[in-house]
Every structure is written in structure tokens, then in C-alpha cells.
Protein backbone atom coordinates (compact mmCIF):
# COMPACT_ATOMS: atom_id res chain seq x y z
CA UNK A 1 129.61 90.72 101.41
CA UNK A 2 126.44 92.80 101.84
CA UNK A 3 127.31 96.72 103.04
CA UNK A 4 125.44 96.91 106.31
CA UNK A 5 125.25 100.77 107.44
CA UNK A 6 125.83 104.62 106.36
CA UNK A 7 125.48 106.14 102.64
CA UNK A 8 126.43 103.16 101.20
CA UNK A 9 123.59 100.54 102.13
CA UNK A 10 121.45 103.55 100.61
CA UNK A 11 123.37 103.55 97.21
CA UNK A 12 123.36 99.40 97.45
CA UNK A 13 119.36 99.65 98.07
CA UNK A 14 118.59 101.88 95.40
CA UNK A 15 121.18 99.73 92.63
CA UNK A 16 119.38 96.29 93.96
CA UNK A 17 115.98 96.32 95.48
CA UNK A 18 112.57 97.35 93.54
CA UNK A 19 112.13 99.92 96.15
CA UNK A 20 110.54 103.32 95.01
CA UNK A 21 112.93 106.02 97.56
CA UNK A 22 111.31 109.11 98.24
CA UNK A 23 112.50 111.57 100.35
CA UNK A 24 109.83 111.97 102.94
CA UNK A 25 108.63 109.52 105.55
CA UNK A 26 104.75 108.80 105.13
CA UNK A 27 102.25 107.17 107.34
CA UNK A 28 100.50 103.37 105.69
CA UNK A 29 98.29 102.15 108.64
CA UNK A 30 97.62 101.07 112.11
CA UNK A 31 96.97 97.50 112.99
CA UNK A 32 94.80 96.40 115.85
CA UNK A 33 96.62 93.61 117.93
CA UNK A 34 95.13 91.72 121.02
CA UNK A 35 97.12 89.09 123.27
CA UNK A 36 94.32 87.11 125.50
CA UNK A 37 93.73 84.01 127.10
CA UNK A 38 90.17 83.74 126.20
CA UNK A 39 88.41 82.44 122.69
CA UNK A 40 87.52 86.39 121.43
CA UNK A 41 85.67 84.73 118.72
CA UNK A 42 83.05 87.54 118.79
CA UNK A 43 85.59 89.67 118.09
CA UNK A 44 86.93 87.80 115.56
CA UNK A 45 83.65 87.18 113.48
CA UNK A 46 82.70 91.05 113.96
CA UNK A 47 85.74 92.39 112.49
CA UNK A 48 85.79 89.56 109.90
CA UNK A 49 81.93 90.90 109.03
CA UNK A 50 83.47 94.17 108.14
CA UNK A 51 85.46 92.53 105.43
CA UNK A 52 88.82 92.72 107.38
CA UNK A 53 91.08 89.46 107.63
CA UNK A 54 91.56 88.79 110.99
CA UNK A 55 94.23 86.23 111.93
CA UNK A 56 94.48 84.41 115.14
CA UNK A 57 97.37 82.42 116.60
CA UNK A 58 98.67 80.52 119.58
CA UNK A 59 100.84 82.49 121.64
CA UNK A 60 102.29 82.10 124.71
CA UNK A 61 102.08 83.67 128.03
CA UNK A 62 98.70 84.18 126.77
CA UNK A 63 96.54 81.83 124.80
CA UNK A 64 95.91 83.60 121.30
CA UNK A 65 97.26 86.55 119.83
CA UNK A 66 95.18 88.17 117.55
CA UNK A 67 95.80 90.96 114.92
CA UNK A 68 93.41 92.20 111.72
CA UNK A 69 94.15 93.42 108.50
CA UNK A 70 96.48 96.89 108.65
CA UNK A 71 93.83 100.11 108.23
CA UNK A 72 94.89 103.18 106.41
CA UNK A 73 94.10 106.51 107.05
CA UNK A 74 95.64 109.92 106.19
CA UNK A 75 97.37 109.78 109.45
CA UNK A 76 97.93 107.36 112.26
CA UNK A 77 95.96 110.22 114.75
CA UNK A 78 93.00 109.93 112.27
CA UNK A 79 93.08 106.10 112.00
CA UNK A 80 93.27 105.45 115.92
CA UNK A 81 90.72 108.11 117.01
CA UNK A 82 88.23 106.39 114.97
CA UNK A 83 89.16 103.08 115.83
CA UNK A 84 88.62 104.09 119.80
CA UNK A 85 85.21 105.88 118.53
CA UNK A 86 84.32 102.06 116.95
CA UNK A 87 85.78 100.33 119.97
CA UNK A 88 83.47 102.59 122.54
CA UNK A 89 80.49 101.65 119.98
CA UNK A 90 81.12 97.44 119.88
CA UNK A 91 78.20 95.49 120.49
CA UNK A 92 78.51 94.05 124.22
CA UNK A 93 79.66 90.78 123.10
CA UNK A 94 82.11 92.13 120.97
CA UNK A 95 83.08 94.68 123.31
CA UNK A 96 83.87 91.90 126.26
CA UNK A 97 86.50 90.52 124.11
CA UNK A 98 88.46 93.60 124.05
CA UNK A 99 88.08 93.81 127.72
CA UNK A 100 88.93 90.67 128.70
CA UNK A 101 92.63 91.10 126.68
CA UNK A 102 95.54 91.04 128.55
CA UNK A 103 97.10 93.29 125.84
CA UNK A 104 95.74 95.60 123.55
CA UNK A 105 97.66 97.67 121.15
CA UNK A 106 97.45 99.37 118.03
CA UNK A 107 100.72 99.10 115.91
CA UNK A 108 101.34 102.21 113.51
CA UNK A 109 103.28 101.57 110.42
CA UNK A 110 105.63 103.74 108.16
CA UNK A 111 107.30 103.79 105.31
CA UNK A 112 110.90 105.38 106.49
CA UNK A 113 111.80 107.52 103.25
CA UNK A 114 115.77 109.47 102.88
CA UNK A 115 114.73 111.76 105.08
CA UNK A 116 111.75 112.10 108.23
CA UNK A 117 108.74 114.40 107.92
CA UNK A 118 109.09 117.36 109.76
CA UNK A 119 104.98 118.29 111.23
């Protein structure tokens, strides 16, 4: 049987998994995610031209759900300002597609060290 809280699934992590630990949390990247019940394959094919793998999949309420390649940064308030400053700047076509989502979000990700980063 597996340990499944406290100090000890920390000792049974760092015995077991190839996991570097460090001690500090630290940002790794923001994904862009859009829920929609239209095509968005402007969107799609412009994010695609910037050498980012896009993915698109059924999804229901909406039609597609749609996420691209994770974008690092050297923060996650660095990675989204610029990625609003890009979104204000799509081409009109482009820029429709984000409109027309039902959801848009932009996921931050993490790595969770021993201990959080104190700002």
C-alpha cells in the first residue's frame, strides 16, 4: 500500500520517482485554452504558423475545445501580459475566433517544490 499524505509521501517520492525536489516553487508556463461552438480554424492555423501545436477536440456543452502548446516566460504576469498585447494585435479573422468563444482562459502552470515562493 502506497502512503498517501504528510512527510511520508515526500520521503516515498524522493526514494521512488525520478523527480528532481527543490525547495522553491517556480513558474513553467501559461496555456491558452478556448471552449467554442464555432470552427476557430483561423485561429487554429495562426497559432499553428507561429510554430505552436495547437490541439483541438470535441467537447461538450460546446463544440470544440481548443488549447496550444504551454508558453514559458519568467513569470506567469510576463507571459499573459504579452499574450493579451498579441491577442489585441490578431488579424480580424483571427481575432473573431477569440470573440466568438464561449470560454477563454489562460491556465498557469507550476512546478510545486518543498516549500512555496514567498514574492
Amino acid at each position: 500500500m502506497l502512503p498517501l499524505a504528510g512527510a511520508t509521501t515526500l520521503s516515498f517520492a524522493k526514494k521512488f520517482l525520478p523527480v528532481e525536489f527543490t525547495k522553491k516553487s517556480s513558474f513553467i508556463s501559461v496555456e491558452i485554452a478556448i471552449k467554442t461552438n464555432h470552427d476557430s480554424k483561423s485561429f487554429v492555423d495562426w497559432f499553428e504558423g507561429l510554430d505552436n501545436y495547437v490541439n483541438k477536440i470535441k467537447y461538450h456543452p460546446q463544440k470544440w475545445h481548443i488549447y496550444c502548446d504551454p508558453i514559458g516566460g519568467a513569470n506567469a504576469d510576463e507571459v499573459i501580459l504579452k499574450l493579451c498585447e498579441m491577442i489585441e494585435g490578431l488579424p480580424p479573422e483571427v481575432r473573431m475566433d477569440w470573440d466568438m468563444a464561449t470560454h477563454r482562459e489562460f491556465y498557469a502552470g507550476y512546478y510545486v517544490g518543498e516549500q512555496p515562493t514567498v514574492a
